[in-house]
C-alpha atoms as a PDB file:
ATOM      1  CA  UNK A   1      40.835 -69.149 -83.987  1.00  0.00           C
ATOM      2  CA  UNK A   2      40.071 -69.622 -80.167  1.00  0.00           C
ATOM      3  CA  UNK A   3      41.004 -66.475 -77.911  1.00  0.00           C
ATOM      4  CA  UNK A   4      42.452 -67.407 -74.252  1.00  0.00           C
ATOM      5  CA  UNK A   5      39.672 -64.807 -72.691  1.00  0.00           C
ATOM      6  CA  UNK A   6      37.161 -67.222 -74.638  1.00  0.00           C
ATOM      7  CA  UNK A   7      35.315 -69.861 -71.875  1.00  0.00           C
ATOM      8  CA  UNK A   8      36.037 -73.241 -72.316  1.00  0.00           C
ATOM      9  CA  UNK A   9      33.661 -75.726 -73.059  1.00  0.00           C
ATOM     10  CA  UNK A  10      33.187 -76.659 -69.695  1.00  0.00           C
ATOM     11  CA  UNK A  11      32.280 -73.206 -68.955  1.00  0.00           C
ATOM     12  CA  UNK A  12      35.840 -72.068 -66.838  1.00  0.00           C
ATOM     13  CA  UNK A  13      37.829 -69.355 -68.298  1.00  0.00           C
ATOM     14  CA  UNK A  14      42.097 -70.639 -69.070  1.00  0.00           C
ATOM     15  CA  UNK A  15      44.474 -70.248 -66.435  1.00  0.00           C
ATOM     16  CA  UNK A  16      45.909 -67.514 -68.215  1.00  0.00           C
ATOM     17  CA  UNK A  17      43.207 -65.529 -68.570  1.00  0.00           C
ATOM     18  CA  UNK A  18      42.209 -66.151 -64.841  1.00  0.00           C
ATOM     19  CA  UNK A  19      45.417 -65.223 -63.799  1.00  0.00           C
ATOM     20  CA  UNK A  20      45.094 -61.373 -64.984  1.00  0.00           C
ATOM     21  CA  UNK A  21      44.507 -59.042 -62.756  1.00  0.00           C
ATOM     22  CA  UNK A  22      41.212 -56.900 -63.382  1.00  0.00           C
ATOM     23  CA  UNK A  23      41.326 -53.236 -63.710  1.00  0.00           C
ATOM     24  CA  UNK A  24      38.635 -51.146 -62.579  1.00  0.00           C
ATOM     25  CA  UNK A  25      37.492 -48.014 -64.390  1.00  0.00           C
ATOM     26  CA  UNK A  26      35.885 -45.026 -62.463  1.00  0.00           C
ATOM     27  CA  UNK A  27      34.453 -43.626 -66.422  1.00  0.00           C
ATOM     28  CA  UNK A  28      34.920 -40.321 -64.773  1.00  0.00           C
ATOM     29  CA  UNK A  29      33.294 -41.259 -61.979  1.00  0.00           C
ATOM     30  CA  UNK A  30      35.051 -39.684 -58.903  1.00  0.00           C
ATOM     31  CA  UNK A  31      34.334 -36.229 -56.724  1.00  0.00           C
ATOM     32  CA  UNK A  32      37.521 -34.508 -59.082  1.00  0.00           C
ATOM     33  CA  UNK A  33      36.117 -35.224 -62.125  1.00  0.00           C
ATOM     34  CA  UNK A  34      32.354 -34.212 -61.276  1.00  0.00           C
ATOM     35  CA  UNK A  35      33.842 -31.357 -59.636  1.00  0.00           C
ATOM     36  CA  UNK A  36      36.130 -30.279 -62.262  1.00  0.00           C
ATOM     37  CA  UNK A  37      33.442 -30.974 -65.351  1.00  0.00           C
ATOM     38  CA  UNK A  38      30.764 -28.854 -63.080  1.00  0.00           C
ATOM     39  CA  UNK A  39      32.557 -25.673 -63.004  1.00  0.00           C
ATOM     40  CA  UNK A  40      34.735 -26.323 -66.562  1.00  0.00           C
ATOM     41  CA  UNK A  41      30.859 -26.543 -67.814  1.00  0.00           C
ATOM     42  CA  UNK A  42      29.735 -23.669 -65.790  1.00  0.00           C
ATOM     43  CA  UNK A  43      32.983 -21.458 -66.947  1.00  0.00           C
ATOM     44  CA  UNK A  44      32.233 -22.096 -70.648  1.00  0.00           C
ATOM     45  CA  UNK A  45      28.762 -21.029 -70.365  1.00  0.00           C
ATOM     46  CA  UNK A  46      29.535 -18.214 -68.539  1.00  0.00           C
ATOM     47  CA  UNK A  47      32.226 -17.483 -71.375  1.00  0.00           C
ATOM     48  CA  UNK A  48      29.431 -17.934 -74.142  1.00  0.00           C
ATOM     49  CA  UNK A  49      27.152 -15.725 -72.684  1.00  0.00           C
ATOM     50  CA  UNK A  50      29.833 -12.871 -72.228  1.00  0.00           C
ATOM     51  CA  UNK A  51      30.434 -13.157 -75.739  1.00  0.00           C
ATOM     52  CA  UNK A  52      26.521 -12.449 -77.114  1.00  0.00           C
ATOM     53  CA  UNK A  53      25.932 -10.029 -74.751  1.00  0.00           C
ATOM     54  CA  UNK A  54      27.887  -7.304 -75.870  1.00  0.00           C
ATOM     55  CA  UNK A  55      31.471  -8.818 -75.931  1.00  0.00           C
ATOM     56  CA  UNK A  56      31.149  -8.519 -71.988  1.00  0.00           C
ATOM     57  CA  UNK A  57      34.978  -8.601 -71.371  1.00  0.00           C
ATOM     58  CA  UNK A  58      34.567  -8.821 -67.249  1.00  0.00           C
ATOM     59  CA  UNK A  59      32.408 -11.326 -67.286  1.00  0.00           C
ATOM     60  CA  UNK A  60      34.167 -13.793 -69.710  1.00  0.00           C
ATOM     61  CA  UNK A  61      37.509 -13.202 -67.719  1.00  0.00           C
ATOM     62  CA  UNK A  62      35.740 -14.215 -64.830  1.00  0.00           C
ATOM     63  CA  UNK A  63      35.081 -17.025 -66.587  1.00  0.00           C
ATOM     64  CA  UNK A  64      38.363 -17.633 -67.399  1.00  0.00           C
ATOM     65  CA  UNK A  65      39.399 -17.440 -63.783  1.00  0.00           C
ATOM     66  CA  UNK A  66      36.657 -20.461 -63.239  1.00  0.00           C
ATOM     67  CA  UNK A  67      37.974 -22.441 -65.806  1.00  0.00           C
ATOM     68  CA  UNK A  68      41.609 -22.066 -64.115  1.00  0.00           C
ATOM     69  CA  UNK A  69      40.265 -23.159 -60.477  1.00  0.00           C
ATOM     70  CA  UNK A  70      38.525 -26.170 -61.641  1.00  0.00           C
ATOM     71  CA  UNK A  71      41.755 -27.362 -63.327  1.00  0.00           C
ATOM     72  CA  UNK A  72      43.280 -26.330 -59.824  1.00  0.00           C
ATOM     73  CA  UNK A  73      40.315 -28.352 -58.002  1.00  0.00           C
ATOM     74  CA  UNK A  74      40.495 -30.867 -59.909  1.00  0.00           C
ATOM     75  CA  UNK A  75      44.217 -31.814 -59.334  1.00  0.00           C
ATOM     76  CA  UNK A  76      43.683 -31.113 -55.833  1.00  0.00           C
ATOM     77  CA  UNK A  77      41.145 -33.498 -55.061  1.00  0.00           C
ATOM     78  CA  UNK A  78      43.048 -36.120 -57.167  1.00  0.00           C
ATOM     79  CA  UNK A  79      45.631 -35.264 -54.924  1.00  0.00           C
ATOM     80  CA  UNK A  80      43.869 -35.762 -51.524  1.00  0.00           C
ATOM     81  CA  UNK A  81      42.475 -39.327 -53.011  1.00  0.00           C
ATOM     82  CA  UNK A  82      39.347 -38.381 -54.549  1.00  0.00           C
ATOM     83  CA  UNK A  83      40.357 -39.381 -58.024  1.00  0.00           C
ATOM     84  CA  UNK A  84      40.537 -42.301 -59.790  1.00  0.00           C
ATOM     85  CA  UNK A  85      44.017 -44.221 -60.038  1.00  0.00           C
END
């Protein structure tokens, strides 16, 4: 079994196969997701550490409120074209 994304012997790729285009992906790699996985992080250990120190119910609905403005950021800079596609 031969696939068409195989070389051929003569070391070119099929027409087929040279005729798709080539997607790029960012693997997360864009200003919204660093932004948005900093302060998701940041919320959730901010969270964790309300929760063994007492319950602290302030601090882990501050916390909360993080976790709701990096979803926010995050859409936003997607938005303004700092996302990937």
């Amino acid at each position: 079994m031969t696939s068409q994304s195989q070389p051929q012997p003569g070391g070119s790729m099929d027409a087929s196969a040279a005729s798709k285009p080539h997607k790029h992906v960012h693997h997360g790699r864009t200003t919204a997701a660093w932004t948005g996985s900093v302060l998701a992080m940041a919320a959730f250990v901010l969270g964790g550490i309300a929760m063994v120190l007492g319950p602290n119910w302030t601090l882990f609905w501050i916390a909360v409120a993080i976790l709701v403005v990096s979803l926010i950021a995050t859409k936003v800079l997607q938005a303004m074209g700092h996302g990937a596609n």
